[in-house]
N, C-alpha and C. Protein backbone atom coordinates (compact mmCIF):
# COMPACT_ATOMS: atom_id res chain seq x y z
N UNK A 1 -29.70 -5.88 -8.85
CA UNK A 1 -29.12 -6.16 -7.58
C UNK A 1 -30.22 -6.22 -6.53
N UNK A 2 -29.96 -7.06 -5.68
CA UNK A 2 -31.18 -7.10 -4.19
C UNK A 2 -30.91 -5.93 -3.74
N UNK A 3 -32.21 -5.64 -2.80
CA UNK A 3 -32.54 -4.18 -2.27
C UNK A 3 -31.56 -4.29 -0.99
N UNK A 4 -31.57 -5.77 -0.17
CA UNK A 4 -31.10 -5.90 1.15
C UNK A 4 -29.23 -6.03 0.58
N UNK A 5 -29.10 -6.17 0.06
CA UNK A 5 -27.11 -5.48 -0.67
C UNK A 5 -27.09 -4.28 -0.32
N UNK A 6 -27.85 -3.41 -0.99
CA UNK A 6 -27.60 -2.65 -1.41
C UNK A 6 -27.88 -1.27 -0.01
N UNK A 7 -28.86 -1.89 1.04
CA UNK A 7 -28.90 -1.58 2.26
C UNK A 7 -27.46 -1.74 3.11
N UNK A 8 -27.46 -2.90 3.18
CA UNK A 8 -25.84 -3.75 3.69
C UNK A 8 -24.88 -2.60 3.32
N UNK A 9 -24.53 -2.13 1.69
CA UNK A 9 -23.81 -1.56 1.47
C UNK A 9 -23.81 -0.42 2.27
N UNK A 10 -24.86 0.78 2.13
CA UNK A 10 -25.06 1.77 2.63
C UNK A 10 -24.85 1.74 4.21
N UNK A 11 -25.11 0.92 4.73
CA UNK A 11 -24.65 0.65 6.12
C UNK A 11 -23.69 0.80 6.37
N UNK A 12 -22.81 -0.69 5.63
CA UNK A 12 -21.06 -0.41 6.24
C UNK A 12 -20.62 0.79 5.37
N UNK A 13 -20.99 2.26 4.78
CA UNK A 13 -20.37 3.17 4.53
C UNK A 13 -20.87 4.23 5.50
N UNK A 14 -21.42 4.02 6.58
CA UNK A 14 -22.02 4.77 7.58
C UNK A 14 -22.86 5.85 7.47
N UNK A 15 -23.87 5.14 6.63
CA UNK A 15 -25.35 5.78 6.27
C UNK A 15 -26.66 5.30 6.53
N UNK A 16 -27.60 5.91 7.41
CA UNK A 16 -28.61 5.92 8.11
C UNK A 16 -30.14 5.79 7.38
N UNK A 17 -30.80 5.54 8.04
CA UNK A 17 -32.59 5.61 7.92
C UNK A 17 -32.75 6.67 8.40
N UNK A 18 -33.30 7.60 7.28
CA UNK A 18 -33.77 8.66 7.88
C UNK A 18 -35.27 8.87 8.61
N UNK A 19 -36.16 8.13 7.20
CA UNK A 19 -37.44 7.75 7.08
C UNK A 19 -37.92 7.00 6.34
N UNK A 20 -38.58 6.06 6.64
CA UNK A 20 -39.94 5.36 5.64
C UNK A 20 -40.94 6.33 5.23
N UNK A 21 -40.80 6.59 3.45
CA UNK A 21 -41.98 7.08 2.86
C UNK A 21 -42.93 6.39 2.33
N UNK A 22 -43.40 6.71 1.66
CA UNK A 22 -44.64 6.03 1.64
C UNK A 22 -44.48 4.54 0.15
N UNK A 23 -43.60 4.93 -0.50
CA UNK A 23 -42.78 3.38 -1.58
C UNK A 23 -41.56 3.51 -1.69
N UNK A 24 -40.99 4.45 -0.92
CA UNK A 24 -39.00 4.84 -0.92
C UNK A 24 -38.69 4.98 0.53
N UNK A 25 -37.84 4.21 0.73
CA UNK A 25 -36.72 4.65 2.05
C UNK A 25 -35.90 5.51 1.88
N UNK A 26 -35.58 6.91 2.72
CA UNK A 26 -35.01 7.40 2.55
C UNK A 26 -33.72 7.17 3.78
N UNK A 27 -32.18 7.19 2.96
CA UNK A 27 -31.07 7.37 4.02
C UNK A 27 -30.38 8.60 3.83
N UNK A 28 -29.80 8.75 4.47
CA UNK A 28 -28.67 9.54 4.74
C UNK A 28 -27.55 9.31 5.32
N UNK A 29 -26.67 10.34 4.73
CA UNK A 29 -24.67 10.33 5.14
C UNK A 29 -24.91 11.16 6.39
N UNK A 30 -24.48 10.85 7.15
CA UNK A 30 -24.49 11.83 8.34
C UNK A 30 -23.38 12.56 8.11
N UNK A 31 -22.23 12.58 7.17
CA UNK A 31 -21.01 12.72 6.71
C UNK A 31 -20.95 14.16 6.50
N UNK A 32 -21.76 13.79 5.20
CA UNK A 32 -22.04 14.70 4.20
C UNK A 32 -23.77 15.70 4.10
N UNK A 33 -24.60 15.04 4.97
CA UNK A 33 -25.60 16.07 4.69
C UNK A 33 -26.76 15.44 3.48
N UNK A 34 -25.77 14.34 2.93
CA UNK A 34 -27.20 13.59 1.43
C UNK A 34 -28.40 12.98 2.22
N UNK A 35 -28.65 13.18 1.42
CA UNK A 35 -30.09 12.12 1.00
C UNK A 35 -30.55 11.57 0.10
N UNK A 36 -30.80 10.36 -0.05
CA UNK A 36 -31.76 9.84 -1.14
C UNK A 36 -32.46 8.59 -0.84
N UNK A 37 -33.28 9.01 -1.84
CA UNK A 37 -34.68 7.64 -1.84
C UNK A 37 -34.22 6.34 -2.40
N UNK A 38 -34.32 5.30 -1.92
CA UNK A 38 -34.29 3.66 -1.98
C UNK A 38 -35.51 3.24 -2.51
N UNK A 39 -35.88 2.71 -3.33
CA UNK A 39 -37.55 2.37 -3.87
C UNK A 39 -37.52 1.12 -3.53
N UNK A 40 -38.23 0.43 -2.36
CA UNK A 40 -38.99 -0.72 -2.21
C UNK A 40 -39.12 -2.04 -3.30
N UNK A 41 -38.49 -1.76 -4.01
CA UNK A 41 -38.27 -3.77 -4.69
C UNK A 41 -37.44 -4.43 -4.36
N UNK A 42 -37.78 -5.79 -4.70
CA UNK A 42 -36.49 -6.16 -4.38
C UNK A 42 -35.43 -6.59 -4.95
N UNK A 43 -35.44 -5.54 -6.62
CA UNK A 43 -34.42 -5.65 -7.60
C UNK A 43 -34.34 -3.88 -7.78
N UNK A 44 -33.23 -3.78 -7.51
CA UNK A 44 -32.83 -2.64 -7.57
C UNK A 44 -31.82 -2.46 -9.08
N UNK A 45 -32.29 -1.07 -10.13
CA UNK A 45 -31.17 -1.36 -11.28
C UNK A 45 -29.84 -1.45 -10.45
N UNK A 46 -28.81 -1.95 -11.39
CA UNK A 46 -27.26 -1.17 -11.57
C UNK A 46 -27.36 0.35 -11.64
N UNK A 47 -28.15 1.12 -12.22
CA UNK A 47 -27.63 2.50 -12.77
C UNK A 47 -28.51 2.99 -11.46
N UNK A 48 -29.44 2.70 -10.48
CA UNK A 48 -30.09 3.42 -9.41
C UNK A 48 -29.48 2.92 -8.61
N UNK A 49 -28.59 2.11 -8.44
CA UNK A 49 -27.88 1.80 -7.32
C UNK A 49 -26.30 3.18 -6.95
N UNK A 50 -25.89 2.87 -8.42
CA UNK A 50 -24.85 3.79 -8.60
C UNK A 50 -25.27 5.01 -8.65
N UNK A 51 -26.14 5.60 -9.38
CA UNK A 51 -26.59 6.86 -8.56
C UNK A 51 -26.98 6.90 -6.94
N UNK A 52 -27.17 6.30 -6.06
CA UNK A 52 -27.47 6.67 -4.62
C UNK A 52 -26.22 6.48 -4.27
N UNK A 53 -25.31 5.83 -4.55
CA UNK A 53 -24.15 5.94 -4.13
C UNK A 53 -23.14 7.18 -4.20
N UNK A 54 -23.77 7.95 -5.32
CA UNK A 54 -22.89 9.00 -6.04
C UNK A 54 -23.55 9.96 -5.13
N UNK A 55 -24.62 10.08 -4.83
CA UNK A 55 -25.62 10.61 -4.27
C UNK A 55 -25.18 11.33 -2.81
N UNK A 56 -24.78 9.88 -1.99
CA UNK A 56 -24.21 9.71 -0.95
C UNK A 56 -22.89 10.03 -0.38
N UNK A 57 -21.96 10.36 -1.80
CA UNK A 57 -20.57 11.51 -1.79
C UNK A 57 -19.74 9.96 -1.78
N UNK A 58 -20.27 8.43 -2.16
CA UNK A 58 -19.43 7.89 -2.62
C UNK A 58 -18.72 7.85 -4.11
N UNK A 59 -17.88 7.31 -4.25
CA UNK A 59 -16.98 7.26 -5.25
C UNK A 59 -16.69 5.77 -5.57
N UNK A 60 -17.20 5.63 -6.85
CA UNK A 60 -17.52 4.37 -7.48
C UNK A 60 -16.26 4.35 -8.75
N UNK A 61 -15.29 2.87 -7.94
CA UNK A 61 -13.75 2.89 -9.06
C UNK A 61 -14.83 1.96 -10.09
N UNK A 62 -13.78 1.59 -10.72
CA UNK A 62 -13.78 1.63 -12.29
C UNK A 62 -14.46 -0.16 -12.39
N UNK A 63 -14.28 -0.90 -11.12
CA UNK A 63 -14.75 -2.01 -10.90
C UNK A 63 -16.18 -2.81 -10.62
N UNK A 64 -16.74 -1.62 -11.05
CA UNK A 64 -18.36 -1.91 -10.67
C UNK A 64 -18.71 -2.57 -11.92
N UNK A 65 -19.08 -4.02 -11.47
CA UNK A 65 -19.67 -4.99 -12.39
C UNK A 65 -21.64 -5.15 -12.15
N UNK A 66 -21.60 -5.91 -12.97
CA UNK A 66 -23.06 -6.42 -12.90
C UNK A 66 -23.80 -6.65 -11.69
N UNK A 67 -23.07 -7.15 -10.75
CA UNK A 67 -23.16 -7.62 -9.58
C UNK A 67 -23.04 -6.39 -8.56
N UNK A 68 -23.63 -6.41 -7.04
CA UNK A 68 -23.40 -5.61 -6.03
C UNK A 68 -22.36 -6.04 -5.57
N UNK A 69 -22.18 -7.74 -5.20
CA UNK A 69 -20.77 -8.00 -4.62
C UNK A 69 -19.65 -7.31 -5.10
N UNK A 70 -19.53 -6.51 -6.36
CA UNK A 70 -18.36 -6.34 -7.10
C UNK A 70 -18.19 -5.07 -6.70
N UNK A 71 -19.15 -4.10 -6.49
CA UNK A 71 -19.39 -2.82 -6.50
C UNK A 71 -18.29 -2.23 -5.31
N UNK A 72 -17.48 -1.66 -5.70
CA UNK A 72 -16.49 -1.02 -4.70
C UNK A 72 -16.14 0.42 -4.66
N UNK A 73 -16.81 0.97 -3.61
CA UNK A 73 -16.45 2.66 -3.33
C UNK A 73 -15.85 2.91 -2.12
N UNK A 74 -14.93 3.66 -2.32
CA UNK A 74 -14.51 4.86 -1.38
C UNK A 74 -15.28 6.45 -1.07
N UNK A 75 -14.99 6.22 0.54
CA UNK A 75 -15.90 7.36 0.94
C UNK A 75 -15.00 8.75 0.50
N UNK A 76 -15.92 10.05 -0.14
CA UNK A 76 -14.83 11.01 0.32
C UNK A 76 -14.65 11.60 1.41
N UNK A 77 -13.57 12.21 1.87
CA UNK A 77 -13.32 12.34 3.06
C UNK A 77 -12.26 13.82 2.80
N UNK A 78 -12.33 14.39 1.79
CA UNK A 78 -11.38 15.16 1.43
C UNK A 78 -11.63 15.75 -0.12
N UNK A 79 -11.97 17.50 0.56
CA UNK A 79 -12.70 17.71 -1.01
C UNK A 79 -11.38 18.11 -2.07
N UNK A 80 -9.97 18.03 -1.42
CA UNK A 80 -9.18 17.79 -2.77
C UNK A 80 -9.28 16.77 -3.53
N UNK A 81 -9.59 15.72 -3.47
CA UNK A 81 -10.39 15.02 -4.66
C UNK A 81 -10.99 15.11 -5.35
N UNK A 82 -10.54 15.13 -6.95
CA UNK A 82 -11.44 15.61 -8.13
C UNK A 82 -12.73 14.26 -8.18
N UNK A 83 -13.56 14.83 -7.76
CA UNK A 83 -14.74 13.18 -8.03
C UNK A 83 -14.83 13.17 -9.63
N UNK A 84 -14.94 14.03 -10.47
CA UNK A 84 -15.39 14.13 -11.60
C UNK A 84 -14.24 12.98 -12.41
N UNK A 85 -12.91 13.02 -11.40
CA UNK A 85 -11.76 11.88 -12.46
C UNK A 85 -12.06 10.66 -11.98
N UNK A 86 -13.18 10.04 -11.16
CA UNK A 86 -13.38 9.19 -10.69
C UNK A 86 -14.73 8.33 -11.63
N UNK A 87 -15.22 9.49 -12.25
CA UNK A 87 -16.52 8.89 -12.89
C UNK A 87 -16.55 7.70 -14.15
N UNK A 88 -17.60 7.20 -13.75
CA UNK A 88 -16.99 5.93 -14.72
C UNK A 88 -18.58 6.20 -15.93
């Protein structure tokens, strides 16, 4: 997946630039308190995408294809939600 998706994404789930390191961007949930590093290419895996997302206290349904366009999470917003029945 492109790096600038996968920014886009993190954006419209209302997550920030914390800092430029020195080969990783780091964001954050202002939500939740996460953080994680973005690595500078501009092919990002499937499986490092979905981890920063998981990362980020999103919740990734069962619809995550090959593609970023496909990739669809809900924020949590409510820790009665089992995330663990969410994992794909």
């Amino acid at each position: 997946m492109k790096r600038r998706d996968l920014i886009r994404h993190l954006l419209d789930h209302g997550c920030e630039l914390v800092r430029e390191g020195g080969s990783h961007s780091w964001w954050g949930n202002p939500l939740t308190g996460a953080r994680s590093a973005v690595p500078r290419h501009r092919e990002i895996s499937n499986h490092r995408a979905r981890k920063i997302c998981r990362d980020h206290g999103f919740v990734i349904g069962v619809s995550f294809g090959l593609r970023l366009s496909s990739l669809r999470c809900r924020v949590l917003v409510c820790n009665a939600v089992d995330a663990a029945s969410f994992a794909t």
